[in-house]
PDB file of N, CA and C in Angstrom:
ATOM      1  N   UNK A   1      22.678 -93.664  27.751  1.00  0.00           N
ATOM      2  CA  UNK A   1      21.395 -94.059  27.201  1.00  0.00           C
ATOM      3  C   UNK A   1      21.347 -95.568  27.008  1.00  0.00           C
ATOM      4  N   UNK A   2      22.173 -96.231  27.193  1.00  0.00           N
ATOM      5  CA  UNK A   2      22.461 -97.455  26.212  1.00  0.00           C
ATOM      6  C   UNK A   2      21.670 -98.179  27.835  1.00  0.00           C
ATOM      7  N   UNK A   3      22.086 -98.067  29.162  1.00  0.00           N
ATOM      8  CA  UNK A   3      21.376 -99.001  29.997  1.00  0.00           C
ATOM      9  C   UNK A   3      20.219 -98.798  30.514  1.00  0.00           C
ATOM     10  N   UNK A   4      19.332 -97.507  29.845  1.00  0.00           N
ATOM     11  CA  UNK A   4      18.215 -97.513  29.935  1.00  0.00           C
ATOM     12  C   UNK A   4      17.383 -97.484  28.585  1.00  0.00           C
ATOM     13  N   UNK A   5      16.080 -97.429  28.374  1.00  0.00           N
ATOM     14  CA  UNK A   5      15.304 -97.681  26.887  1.00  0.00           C
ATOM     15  C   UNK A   5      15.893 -95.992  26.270  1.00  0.00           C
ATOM     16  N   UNK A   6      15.304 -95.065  27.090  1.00  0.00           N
ATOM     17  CA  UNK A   6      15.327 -93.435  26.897  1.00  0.00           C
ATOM     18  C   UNK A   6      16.035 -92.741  27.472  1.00  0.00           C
ATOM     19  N   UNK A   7      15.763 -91.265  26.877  1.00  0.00           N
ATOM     20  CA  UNK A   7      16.351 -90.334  27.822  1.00  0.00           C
ATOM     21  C   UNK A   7      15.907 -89.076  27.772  1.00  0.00           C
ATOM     22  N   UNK A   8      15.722 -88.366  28.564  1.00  0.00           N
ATOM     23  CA  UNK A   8      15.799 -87.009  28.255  1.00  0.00           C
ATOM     24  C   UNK A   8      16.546 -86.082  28.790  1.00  0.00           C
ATOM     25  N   UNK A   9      16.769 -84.970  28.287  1.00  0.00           N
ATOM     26  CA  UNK A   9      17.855 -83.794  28.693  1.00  0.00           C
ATOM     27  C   UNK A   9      17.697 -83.517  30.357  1.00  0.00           C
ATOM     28  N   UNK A  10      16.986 -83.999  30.741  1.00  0.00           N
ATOM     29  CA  UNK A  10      16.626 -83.356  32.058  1.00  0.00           C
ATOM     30  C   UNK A  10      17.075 -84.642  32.531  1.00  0.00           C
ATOM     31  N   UNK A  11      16.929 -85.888  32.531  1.00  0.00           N
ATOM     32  CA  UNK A  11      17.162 -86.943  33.144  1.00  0.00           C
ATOM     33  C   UNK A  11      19.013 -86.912  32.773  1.00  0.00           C
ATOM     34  N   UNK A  12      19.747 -86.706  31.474  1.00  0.00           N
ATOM     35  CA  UNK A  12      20.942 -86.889  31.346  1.00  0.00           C
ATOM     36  C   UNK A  12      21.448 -86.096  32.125  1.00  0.00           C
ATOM     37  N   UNK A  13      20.839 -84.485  32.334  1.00  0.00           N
ATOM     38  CA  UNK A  13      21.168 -83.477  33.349  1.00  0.00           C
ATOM     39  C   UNK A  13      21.221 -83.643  34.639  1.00  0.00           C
ATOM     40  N   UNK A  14      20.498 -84.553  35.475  1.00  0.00           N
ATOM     41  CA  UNK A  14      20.283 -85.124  36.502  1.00  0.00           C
ATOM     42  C   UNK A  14      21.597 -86.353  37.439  1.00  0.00           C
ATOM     43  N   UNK A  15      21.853 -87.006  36.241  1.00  0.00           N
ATOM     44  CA  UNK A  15      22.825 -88.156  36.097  1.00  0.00           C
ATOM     45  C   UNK A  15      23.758 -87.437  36.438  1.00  0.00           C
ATOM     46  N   UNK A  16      24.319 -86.784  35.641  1.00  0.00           N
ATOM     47  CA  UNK A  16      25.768 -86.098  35.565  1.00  0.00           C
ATOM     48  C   UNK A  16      25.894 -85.171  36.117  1.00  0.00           C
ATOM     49  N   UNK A  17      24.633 -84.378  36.535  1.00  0.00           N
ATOM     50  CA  UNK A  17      25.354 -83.044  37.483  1.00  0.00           C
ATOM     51  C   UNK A  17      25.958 -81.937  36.666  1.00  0.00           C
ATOM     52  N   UNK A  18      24.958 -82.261  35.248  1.00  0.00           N
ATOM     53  CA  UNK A  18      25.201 -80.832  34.640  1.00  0.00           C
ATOM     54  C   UNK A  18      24.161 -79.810  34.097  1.00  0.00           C
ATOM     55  N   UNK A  19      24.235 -78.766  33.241  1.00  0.00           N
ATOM     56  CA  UNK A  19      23.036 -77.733  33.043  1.00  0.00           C
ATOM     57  C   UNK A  19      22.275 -78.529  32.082  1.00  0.00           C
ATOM     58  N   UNK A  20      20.669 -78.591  32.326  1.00  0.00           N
ATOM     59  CA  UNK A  20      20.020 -79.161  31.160  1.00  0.00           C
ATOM     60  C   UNK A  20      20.636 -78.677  29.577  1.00  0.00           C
ATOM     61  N   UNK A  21      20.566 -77.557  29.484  1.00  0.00           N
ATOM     62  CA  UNK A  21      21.024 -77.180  27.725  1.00  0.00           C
ATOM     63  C   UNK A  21      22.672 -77.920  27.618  1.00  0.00           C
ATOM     64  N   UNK A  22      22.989 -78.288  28.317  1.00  0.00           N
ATOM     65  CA  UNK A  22      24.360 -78.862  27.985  1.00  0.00           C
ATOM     66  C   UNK A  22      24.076 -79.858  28.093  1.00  0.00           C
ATOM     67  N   UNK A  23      23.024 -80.635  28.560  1.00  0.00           N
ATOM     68  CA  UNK A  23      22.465 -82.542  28.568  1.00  0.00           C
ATOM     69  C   UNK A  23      22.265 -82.384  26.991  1.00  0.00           C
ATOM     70  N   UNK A  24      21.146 -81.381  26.919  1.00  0.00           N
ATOM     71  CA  UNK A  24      20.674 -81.323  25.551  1.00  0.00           C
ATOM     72  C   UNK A  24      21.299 -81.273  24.498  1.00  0.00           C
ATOM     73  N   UNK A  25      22.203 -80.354  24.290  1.00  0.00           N
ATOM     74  CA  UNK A  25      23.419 -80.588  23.174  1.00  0.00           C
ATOM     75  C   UNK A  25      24.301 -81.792  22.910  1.00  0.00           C
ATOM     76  N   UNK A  26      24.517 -82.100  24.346  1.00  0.00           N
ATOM     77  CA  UNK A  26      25.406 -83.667  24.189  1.00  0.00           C
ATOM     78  C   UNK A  26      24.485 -84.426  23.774  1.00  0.00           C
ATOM     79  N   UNK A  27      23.308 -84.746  24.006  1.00  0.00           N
ATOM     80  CA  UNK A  27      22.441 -85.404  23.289  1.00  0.00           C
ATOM     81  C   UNK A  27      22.396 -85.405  21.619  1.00  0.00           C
ATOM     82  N   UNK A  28      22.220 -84.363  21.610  1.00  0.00           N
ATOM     83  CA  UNK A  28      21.987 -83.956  20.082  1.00  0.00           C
ATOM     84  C   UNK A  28      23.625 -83.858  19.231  1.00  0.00           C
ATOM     85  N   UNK A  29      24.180 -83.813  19.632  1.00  0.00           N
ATOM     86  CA  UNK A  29      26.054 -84.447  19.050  1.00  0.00           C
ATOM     87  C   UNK A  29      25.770 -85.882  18.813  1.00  0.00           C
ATOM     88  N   UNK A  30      25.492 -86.576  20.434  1.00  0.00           N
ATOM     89  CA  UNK A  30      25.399 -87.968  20.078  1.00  0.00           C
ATOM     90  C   UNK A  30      24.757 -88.698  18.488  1.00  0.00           C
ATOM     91  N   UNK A  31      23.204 -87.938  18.654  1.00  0.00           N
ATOM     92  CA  UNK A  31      22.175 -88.325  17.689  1.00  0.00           C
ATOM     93  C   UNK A  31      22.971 -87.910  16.591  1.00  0.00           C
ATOM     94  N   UNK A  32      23.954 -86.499  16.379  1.00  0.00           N
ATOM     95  CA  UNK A  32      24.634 -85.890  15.029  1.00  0.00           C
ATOM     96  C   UNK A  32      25.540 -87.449  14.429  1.00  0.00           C
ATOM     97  N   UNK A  33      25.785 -87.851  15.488  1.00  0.00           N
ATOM     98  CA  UNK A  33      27.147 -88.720  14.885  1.00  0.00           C
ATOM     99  C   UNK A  33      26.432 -90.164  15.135  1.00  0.00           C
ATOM    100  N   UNK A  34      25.141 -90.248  15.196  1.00  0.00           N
ATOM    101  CA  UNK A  34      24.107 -91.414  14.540  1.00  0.00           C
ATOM    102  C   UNK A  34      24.792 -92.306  15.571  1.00  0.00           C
ATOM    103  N   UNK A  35      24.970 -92.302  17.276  1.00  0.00           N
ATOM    104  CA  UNK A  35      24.997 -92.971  18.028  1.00  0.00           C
ATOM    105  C   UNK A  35      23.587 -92.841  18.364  1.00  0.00           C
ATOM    106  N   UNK A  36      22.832 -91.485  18.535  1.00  0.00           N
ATOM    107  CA  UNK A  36      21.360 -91.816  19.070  1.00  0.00           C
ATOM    108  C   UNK A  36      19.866 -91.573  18.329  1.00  0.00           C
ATOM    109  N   UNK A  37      19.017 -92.073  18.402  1.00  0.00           N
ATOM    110  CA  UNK A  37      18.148 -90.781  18.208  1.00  0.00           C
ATOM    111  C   UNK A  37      16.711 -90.600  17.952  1.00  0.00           C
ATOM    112  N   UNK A  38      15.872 -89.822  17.797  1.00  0.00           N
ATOM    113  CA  UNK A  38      15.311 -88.913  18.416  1.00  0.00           C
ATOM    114  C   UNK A  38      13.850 -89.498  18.589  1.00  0.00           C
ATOM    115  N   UNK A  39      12.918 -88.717  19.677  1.00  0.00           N
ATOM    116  CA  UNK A  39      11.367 -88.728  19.709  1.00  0.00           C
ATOM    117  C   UNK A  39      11.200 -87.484  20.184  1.00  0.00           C
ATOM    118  N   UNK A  40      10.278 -86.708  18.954  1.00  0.00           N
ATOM    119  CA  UNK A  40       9.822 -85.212  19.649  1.00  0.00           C
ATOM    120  C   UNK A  40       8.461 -85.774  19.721  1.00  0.00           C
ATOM    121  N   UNK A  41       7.973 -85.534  20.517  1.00  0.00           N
ATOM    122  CA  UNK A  41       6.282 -86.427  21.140  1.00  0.00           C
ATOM    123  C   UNK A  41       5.538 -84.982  21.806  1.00  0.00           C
ATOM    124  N   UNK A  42       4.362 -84.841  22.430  1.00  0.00           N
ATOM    125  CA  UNK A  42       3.889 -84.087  23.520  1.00  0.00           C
ATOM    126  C   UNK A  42       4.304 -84.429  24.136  1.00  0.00           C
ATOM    127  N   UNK A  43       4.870 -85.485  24.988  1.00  0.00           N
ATOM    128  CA  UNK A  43       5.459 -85.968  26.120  1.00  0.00           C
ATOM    129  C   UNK A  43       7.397 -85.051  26.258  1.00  0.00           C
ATOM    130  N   UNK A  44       7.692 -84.827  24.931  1.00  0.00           N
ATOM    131  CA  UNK A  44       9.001 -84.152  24.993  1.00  0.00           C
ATOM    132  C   UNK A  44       9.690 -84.761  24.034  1.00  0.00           C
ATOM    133  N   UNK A  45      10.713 -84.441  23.931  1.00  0.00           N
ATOM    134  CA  UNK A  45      12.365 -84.947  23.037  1.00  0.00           C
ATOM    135  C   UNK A  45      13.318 -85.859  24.129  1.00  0.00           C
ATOM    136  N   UNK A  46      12.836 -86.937  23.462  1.00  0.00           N
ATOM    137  CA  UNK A  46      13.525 -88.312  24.328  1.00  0.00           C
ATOM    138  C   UNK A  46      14.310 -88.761  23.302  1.00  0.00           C
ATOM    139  N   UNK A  47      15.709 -89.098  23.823  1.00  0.00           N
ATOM    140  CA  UNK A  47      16.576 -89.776  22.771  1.00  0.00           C
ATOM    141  C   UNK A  47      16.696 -91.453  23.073  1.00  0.00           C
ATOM    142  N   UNK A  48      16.856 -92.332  21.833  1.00  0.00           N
ATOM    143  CA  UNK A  48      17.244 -93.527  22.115  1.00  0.00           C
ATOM    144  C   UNK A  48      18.537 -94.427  21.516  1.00  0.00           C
ATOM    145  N   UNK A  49      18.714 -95.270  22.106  1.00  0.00           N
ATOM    146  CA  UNK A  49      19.700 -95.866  20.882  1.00  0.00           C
ATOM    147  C   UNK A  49      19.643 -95.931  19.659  1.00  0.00           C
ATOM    148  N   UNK A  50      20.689 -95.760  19.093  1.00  0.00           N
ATOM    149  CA  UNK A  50      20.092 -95.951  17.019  1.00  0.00           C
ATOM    150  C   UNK A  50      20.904 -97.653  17.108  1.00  0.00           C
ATOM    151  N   UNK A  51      19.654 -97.646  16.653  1.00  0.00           N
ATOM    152  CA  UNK A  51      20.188 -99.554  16.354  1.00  0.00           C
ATOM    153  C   UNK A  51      20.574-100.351  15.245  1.00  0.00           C
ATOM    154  N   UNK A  52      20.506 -99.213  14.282  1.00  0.00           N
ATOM    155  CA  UNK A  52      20.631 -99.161  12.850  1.00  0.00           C
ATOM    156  C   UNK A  52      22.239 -98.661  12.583  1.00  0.00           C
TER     157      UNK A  52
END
């Protein structure tokens, strides 16, 4: 996430060549341990850097 603005589970899924629900969880670990986090929008659940 860090060399782009966003992300989403489907795009991290894409990258790596793994199952979306497993983008999604690693996502959501990341955000757990306040490396990332979150936008639930209509557009979807995009994660970002926590800059804080």
């Amino acid at each position: 996430v860090k060399t782009v603005t966003s992300m989403s589970a489907d795009q991290l899924a894409n990258q790596l060549g793994i199952p979306v629900i497993v983008a999604r969880e690693r996502l959501i670990a990341a955000e757990t341990n306040s490396l990332l986090c979150r936008d639930d929008s209509i557009e979807g659940l995009r994660f970002y850097p926590n800059l804080f």
